[in-house]
N, C-alpha and C. Protein backbone atom coordinates (compact mmCIF):
# COMPACT_ATOMS: atom_id res chain seq x y z
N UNK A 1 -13.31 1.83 18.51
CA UNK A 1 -12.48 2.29 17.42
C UNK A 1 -12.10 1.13 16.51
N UNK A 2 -11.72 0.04 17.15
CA UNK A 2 -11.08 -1.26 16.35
C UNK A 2 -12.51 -1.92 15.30
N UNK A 3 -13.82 -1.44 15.63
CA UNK A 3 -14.80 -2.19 14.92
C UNK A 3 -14.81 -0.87 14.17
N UNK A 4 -15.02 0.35 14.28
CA UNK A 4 -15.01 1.11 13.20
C UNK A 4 -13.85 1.09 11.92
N UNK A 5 -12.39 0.43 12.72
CA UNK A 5 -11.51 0.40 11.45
C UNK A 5 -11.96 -0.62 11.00
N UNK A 6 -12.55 -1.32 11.49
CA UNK A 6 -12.64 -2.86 10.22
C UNK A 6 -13.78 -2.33 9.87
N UNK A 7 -14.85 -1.98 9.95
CA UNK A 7 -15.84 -1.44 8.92
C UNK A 7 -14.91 -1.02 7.84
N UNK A 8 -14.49 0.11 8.19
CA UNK A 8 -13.79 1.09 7.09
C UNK A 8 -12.96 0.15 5.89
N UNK A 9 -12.26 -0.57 6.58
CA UNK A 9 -11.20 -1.42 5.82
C UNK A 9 -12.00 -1.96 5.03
N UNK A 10 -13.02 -3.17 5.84
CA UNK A 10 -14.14 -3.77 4.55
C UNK A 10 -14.47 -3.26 2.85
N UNK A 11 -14.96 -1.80 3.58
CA UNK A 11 -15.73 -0.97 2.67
C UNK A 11 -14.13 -0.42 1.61
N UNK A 12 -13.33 -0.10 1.84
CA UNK A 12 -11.70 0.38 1.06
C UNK A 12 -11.66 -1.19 0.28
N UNK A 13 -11.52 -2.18 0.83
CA UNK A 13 -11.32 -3.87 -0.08
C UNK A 13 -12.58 -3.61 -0.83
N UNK A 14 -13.48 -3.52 -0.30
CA UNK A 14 -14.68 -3.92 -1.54
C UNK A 14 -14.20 -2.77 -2.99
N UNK A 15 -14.18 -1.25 -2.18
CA UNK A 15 -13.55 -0.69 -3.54
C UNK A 15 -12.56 -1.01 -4.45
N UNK A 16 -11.37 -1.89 -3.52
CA UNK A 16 -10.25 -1.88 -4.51
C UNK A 16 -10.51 -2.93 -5.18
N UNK A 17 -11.28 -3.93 -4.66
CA UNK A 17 -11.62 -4.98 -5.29
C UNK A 17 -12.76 -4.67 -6.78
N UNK A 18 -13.46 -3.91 -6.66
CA UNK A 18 -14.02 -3.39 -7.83
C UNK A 18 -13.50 -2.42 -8.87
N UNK A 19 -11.97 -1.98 -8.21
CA UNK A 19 -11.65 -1.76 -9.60
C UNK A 19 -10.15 -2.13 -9.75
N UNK A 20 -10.14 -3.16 -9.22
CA UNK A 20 -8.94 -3.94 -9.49
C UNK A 20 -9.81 -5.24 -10.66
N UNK A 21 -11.07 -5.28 -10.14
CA UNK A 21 -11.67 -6.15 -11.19
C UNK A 21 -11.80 -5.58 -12.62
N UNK A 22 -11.92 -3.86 -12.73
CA UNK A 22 -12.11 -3.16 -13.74
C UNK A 22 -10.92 -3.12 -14.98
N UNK A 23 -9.70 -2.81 -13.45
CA UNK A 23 -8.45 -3.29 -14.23
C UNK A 23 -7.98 -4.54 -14.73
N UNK A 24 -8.42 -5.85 -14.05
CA UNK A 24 -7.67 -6.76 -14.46
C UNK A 24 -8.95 -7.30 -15.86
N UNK A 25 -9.97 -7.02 -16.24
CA UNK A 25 -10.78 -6.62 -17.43
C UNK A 25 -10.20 -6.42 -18.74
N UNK A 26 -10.02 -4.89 -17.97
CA UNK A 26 -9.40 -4.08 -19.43
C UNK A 26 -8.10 -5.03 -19.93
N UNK A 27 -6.95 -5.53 -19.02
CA UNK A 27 -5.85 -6.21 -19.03
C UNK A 27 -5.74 -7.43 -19.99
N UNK A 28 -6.40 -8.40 -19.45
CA UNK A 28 -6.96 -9.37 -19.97
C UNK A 28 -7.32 -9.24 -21.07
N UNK A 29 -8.27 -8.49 -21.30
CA UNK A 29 -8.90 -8.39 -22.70
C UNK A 29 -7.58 -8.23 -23.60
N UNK A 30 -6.67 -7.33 -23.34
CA UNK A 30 -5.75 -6.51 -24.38
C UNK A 30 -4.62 -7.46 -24.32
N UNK A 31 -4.45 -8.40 -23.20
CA UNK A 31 -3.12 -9.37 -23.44
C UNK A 31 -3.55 -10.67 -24.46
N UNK A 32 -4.92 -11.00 -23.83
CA UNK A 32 -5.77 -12.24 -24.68
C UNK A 32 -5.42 -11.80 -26.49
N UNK A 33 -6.06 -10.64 -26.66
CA UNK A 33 -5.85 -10.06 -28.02
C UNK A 33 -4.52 -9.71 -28.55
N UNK A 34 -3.66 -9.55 -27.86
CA UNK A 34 -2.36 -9.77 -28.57
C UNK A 34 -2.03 -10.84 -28.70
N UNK A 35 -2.33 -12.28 -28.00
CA UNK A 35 -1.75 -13.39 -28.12
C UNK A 35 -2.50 -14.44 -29.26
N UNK A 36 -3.45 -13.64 -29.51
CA UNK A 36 -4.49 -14.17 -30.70
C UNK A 36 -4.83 -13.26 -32.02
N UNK A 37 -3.97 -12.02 -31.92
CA UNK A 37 -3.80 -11.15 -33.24
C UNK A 37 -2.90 -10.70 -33.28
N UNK A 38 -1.55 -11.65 -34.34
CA UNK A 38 -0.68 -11.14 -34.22
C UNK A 38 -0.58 -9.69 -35.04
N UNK A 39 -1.44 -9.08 -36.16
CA UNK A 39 -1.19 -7.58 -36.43
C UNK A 39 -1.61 -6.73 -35.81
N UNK A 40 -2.24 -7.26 -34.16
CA UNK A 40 -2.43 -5.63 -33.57
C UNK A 40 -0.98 -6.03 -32.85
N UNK A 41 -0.50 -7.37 -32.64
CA UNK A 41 0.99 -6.77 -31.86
C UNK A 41 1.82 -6.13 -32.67
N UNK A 42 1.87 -6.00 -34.21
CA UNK A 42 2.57 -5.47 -34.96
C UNK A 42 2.50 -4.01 -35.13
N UNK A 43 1.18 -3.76 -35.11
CA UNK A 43 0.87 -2.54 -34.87
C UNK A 43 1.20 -1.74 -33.33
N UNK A 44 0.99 -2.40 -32.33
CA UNK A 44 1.31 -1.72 -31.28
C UNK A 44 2.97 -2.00 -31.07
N UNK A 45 3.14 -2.82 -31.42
CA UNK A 45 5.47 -2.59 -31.39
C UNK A 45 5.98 -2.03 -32.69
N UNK A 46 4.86 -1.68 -33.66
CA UNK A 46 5.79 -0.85 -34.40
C UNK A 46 6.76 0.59 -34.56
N UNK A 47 7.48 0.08 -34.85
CA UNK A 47 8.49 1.57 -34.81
C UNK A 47 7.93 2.71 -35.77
N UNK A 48 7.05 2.23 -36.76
CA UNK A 48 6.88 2.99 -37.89
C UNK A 48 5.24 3.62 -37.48
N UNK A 49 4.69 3.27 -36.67
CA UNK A 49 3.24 3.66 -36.58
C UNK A 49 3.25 4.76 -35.15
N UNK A 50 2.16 6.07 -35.63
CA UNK A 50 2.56 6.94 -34.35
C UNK A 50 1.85 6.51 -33.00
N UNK A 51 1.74 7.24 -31.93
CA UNK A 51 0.62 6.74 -30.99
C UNK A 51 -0.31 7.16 -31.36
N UNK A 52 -0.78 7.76 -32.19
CA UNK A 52 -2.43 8.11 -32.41
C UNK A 52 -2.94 6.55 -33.12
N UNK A 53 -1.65 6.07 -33.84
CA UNK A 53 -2.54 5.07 -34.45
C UNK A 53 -2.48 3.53 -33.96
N UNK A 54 -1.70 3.45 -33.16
CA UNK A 54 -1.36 2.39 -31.99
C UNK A 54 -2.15 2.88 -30.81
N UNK A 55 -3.08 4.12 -30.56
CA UNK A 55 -3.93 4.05 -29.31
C UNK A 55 -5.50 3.54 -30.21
N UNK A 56 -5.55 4.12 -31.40
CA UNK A 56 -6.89 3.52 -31.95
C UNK A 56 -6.80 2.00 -32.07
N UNK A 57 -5.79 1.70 -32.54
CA UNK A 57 -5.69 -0.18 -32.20
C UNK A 57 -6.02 -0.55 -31.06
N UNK A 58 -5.06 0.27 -30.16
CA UNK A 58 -5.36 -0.31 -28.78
C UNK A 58 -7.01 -0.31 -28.08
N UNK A 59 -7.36 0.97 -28.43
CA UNK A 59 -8.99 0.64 -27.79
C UNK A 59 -9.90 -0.05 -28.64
N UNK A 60 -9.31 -0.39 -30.05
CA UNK A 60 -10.01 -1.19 -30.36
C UNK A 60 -10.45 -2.46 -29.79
N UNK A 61 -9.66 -3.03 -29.03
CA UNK A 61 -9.66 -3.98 -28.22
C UNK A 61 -10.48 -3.88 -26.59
N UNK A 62 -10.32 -3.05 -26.50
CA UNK A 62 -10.65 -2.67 -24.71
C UNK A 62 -12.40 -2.98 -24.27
N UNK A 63 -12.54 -3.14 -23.74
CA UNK A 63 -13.77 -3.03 -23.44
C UNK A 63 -14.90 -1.66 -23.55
N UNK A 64 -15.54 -1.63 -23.97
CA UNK A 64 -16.20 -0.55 -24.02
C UNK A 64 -16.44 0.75 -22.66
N UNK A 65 -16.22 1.46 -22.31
CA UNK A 65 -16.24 2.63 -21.31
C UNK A 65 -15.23 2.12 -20.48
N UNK A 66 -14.16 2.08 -20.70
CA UNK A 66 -12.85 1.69 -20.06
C UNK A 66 -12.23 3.14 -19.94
N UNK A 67 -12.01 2.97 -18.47
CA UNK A 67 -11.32 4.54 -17.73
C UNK A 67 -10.15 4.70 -18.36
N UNK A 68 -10.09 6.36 -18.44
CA UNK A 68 -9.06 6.92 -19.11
C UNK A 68 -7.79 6.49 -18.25
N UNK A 69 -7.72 6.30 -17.20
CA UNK A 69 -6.47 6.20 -16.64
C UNK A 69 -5.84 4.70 -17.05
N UNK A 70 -6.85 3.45 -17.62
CA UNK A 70 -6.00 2.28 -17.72
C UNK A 70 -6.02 2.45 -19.36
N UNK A 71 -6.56 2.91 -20.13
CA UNK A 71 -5.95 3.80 -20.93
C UNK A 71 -4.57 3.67 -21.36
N UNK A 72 -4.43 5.13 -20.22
CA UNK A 72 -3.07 5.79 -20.23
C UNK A 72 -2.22 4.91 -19.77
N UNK A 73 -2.15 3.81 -18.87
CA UNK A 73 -1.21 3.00 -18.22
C UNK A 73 -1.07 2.09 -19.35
N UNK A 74 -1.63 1.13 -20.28
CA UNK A 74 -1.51 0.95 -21.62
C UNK A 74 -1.00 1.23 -22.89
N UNK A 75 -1.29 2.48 -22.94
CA UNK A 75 -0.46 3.85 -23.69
C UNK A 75 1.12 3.45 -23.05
N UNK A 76 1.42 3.64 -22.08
CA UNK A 76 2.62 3.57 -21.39
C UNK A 76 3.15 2.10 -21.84
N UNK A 77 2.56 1.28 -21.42
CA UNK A 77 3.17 0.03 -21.93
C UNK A 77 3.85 -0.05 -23.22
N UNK A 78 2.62 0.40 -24.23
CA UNK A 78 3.07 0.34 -26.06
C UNK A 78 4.28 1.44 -25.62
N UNK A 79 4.48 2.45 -25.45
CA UNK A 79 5.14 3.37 -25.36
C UNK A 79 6.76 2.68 -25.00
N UNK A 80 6.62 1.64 -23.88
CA UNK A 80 7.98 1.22 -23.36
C UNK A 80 7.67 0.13 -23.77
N UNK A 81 7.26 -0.42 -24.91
CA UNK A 81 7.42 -1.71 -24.92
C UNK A 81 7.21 -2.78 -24.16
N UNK A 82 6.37 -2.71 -22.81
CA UNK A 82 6.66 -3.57 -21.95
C UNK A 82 5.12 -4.24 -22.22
N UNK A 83 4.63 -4.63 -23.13
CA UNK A 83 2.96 -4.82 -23.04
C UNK A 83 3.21 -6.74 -22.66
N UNK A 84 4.51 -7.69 -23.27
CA UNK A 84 4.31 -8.79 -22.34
C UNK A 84 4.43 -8.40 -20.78
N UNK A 85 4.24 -7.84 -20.24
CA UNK A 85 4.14 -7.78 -18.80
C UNK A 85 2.67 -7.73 -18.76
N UNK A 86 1.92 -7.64 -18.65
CA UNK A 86 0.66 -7.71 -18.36
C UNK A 86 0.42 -8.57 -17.82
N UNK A 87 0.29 -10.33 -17.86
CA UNK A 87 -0.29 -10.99 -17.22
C UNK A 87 0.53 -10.69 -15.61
N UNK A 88 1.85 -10.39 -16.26
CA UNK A 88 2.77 -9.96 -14.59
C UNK A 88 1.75 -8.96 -13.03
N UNK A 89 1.52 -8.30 -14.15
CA UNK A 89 1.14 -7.01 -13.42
C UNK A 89 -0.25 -7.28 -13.14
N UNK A 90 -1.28 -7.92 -13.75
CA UNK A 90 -1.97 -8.17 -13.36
C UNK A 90 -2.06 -9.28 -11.77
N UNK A 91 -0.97 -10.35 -11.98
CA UNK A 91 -0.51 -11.37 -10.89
C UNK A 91 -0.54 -10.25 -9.52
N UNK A 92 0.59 -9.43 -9.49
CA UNK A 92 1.03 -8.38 -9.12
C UNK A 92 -0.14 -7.46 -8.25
N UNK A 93 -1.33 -6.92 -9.00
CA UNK A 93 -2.09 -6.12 -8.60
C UNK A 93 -2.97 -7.42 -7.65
N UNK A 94 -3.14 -8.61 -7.58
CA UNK A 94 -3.95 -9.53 -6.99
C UNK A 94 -3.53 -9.62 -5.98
N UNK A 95 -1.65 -9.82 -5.70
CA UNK A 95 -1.33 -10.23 -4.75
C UNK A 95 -1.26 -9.33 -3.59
N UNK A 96 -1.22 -8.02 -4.55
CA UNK A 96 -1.45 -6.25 -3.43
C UNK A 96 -2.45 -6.73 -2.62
N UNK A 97 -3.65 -6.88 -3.55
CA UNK A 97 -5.13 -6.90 -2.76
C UNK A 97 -4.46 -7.79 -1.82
N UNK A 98 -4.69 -9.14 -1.98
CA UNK A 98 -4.51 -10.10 -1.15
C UNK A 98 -3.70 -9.95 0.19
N UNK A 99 -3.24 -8.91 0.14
CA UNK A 99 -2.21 -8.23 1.87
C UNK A 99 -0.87 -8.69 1.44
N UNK A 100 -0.52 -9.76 0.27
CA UNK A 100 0.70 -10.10 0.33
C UNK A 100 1.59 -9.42 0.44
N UNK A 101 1.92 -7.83 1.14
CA UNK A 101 3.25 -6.80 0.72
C UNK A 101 3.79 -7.70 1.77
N UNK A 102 4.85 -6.06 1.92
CA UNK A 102 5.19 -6.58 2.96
C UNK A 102 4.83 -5.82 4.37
N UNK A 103 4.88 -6.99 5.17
CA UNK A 103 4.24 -6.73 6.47
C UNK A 103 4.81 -5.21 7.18
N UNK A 104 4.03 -4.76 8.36
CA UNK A 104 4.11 -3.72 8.73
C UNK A 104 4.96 -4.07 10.22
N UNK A 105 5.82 -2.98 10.31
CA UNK A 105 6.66 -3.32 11.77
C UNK A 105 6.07 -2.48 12.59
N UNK A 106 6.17 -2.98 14.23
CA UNK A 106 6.00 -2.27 15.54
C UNK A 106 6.96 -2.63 16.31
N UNK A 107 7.68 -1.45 16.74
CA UNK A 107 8.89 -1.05 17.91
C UNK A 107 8.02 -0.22 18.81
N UNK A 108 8.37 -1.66 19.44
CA UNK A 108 8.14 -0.98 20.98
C UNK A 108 9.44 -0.70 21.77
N UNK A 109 9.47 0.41 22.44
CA UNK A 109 10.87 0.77 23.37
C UNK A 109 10.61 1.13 24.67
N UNK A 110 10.95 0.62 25.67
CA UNK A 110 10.34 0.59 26.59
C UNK A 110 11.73 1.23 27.82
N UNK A 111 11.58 2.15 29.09
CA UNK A 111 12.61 2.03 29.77
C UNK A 111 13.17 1.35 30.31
N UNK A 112 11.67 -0.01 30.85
CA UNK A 112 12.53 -1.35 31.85
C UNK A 112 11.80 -2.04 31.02
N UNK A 113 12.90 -3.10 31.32
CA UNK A 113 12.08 -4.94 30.32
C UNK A 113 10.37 -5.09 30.96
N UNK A 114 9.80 -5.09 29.75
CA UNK A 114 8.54 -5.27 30.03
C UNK A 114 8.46 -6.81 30.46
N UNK A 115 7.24 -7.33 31.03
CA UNK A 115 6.86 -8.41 31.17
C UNK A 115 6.41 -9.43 29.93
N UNK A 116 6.58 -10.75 30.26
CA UNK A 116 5.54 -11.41 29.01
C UNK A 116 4.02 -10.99 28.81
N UNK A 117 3.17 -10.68 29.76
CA UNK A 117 2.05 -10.33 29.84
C UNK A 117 1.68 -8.64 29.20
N UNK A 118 3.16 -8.11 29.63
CA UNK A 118 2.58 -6.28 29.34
C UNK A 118 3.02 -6.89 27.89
N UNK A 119 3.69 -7.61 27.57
CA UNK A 119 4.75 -7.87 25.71
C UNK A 119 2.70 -8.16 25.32
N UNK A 120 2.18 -9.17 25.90
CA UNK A 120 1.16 -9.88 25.11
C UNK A 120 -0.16 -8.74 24.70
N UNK A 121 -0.41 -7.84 26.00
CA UNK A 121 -1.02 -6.88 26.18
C UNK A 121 -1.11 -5.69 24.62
N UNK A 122 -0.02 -5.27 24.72
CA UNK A 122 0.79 -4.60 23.61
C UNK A 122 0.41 -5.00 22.25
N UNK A 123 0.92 -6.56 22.13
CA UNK A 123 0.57 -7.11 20.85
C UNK A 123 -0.85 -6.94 20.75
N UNK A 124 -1.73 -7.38 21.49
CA UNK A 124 -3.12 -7.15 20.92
C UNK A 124 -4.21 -6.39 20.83
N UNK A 125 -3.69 -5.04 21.35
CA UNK A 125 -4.04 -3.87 21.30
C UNK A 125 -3.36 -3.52 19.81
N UNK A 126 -1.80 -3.41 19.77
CA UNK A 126 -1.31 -2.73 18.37
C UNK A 126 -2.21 -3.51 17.53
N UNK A 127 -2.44 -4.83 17.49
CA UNK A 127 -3.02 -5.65 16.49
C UNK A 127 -3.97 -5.29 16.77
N UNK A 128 -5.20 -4.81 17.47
CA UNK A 128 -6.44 -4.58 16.84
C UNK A 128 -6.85 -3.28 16.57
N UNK A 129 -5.74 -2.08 16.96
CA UNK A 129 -5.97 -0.75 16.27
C UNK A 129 -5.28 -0.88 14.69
N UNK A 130 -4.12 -1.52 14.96
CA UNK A 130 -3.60 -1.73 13.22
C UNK A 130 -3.62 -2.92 12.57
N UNK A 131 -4.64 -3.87 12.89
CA UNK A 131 -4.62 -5.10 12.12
C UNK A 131 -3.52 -5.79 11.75
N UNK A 132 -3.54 -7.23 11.89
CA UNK A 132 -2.87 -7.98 11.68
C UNK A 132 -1.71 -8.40 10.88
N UNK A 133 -0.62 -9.35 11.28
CA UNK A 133 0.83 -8.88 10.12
C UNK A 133 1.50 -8.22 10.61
N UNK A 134 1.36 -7.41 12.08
CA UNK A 134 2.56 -6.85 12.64
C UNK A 134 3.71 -7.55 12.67
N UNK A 135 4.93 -7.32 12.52
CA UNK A 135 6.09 -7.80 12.98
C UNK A 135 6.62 -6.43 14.31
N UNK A 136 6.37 -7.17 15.37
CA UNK A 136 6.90 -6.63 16.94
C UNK A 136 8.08 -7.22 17.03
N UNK A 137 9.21 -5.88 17.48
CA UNK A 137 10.07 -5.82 18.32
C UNK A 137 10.35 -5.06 19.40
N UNK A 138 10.61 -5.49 20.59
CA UNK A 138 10.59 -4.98 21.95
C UNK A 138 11.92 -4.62 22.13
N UNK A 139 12.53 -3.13 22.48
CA UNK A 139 13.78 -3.48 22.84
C UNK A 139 13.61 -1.85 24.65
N UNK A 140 14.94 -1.95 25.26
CA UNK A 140 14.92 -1.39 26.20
C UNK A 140 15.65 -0.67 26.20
N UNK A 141 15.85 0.46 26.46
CA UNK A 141 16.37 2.49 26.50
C UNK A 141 16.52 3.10 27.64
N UNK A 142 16.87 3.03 28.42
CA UNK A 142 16.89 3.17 29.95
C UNK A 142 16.80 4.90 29.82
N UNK A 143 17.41 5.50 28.91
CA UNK A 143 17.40 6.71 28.72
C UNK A 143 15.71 7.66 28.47
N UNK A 144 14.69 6.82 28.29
CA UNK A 144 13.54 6.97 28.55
C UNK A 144 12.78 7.54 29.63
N UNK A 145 13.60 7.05 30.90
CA UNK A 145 13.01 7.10 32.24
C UNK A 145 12.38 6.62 33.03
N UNK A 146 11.28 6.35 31.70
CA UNK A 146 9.59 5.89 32.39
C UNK A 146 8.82 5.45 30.85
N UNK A 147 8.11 4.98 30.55
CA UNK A 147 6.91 4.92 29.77
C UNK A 147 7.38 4.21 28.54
N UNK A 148 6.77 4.53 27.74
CA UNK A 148 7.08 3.91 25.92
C UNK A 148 7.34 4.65 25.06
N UNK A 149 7.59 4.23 24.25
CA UNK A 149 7.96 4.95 22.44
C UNK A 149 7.49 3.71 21.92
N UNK A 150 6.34 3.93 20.93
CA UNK A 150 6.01 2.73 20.28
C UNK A 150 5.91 3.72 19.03
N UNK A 151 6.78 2.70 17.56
CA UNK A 151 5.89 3.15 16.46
C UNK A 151 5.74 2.27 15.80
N UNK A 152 4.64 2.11 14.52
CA UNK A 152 3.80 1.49 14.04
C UNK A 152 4.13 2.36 12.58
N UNK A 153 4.63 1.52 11.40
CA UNK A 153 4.56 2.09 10.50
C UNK A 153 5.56 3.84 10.72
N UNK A 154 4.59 4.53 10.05
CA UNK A 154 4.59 6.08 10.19
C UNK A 154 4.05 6.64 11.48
N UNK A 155 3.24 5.82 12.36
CA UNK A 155 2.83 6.51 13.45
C UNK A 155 4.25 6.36 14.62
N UNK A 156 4.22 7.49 15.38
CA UNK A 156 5.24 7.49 16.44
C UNK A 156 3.96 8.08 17.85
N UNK A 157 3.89 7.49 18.53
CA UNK A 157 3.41 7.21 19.89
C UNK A 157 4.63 7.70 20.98
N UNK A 158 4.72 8.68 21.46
CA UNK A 158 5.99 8.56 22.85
C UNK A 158 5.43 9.19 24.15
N UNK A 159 4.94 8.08 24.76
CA UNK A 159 4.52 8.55 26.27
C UNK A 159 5.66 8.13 26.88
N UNK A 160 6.77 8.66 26.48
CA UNK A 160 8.17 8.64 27.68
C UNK A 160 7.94 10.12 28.79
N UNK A 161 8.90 9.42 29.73
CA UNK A 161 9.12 10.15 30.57
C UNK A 161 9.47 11.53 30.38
N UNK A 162 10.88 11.02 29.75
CA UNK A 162 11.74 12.29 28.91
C UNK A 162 11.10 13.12 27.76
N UNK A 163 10.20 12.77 27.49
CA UNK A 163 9.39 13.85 25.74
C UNK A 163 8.42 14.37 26.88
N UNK A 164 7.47 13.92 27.73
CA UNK A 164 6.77 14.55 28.73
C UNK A 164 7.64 15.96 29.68
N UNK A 165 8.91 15.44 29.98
CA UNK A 165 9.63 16.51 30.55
C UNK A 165 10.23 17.56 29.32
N UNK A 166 10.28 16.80 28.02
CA UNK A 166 10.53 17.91 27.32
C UNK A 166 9.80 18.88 26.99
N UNK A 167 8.42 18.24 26.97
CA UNK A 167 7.06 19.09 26.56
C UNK A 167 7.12 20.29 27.61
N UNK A 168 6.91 19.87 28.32
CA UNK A 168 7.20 20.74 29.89
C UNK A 168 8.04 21.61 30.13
N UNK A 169 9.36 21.74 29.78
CA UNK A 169 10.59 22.49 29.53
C UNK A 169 9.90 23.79 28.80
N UNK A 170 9.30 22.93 27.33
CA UNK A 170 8.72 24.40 26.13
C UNK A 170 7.70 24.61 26.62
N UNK A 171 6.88 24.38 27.68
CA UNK A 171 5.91 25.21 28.32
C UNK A 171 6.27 26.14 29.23
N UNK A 172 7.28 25.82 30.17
CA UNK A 172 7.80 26.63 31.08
C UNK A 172 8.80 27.90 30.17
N UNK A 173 9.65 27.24 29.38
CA UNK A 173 10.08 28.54 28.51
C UNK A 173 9.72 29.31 27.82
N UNK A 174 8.55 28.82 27.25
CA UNK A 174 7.44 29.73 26.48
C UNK A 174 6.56 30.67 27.16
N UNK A 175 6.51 30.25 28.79
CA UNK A 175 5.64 31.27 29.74
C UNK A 175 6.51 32.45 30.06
N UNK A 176 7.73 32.06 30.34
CA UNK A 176 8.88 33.05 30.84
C UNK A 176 9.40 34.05 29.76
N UNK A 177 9.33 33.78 28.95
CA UNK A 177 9.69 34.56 27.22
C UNK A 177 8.98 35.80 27.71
């Protein structure tokens, strides 16, 4: 499973990476050109010009077969004024790729203090079904019984004692109904 997610992952980076290249293109092109014509910035911050004629400026600039959607995110910029942000957002969209968010947490909950070895075990299993950058914390629930509650992100894992006996409860009450 752990070599099929890193296939997968590979192949998701190579995409985002090709059109994060598409985007930071179109970007570039349209920040370069405002900083070297000042009447298309006049035209695109004017108060007096509509968007029909501040989007023909704008693709005047763009690269040729540039997706409607960075486009529209452009459009948005002139729209709020925010078009010096660009080199931002471009910084921004690099550092996404690059994994820089922020890291992903794993709670582990365990009924008795695990060992250093079951702690190490843990870590490199979670780390090679969910890749690297975990931040693990171990803590102990006696109210468990038996087993774990681990979650990861959005995933919740509970091979406790107690969710096993609960499962069990709605089987036995659901037969007797």
């Amino acid at each position: 499973m752990s070599e099929s997610r890193n296939k997968a992952n590979r192949y998701a980076q190579a995409i985002l990476e090709a059109m994060l290249d598409q985007w930071q293109a179109a970007l570039t092109q349209v920040s370069d050109a405002l900083a070297q014509n000042s009447r298309l910035r006049s035209t695109l911050e004017s108060a007096t010009k509509d968007a029909d004629e501040k989007m023909k400026a704008l693709r005047g600039v763009l690269p040729k077969g540039t997706a409607p959607e960075i486009e529209n995110f452009l459009s948005l910029l002139v729209q709020e004024g925010d078009l010096d942000t660009i080199p931002s957002v471009i910084r921004e969209l690099r550092a996404g790729l690059a994994g820089q968010s922020e890291p992903q947490k794993a709670e582990i909950v365990s009924a008795m203090e695990l060992s250093e070895q079951e702690q190490a075990d843990l870590r490199r299993r979670l780390t090679d079904e969910h890749g690297e950058g975990l931040i693990f914390s171990f803590r102990v629930d006696p109210s468990l019984l038996g087993g774990l509650r681990v979650r990861v992100g959005d995933t919740l894992i509970d091979n406790s004692v107690v969710s096993r006996l609960a499962a069990m409860r709605e089987i036995v009450s659901a037969s007797v109904r």
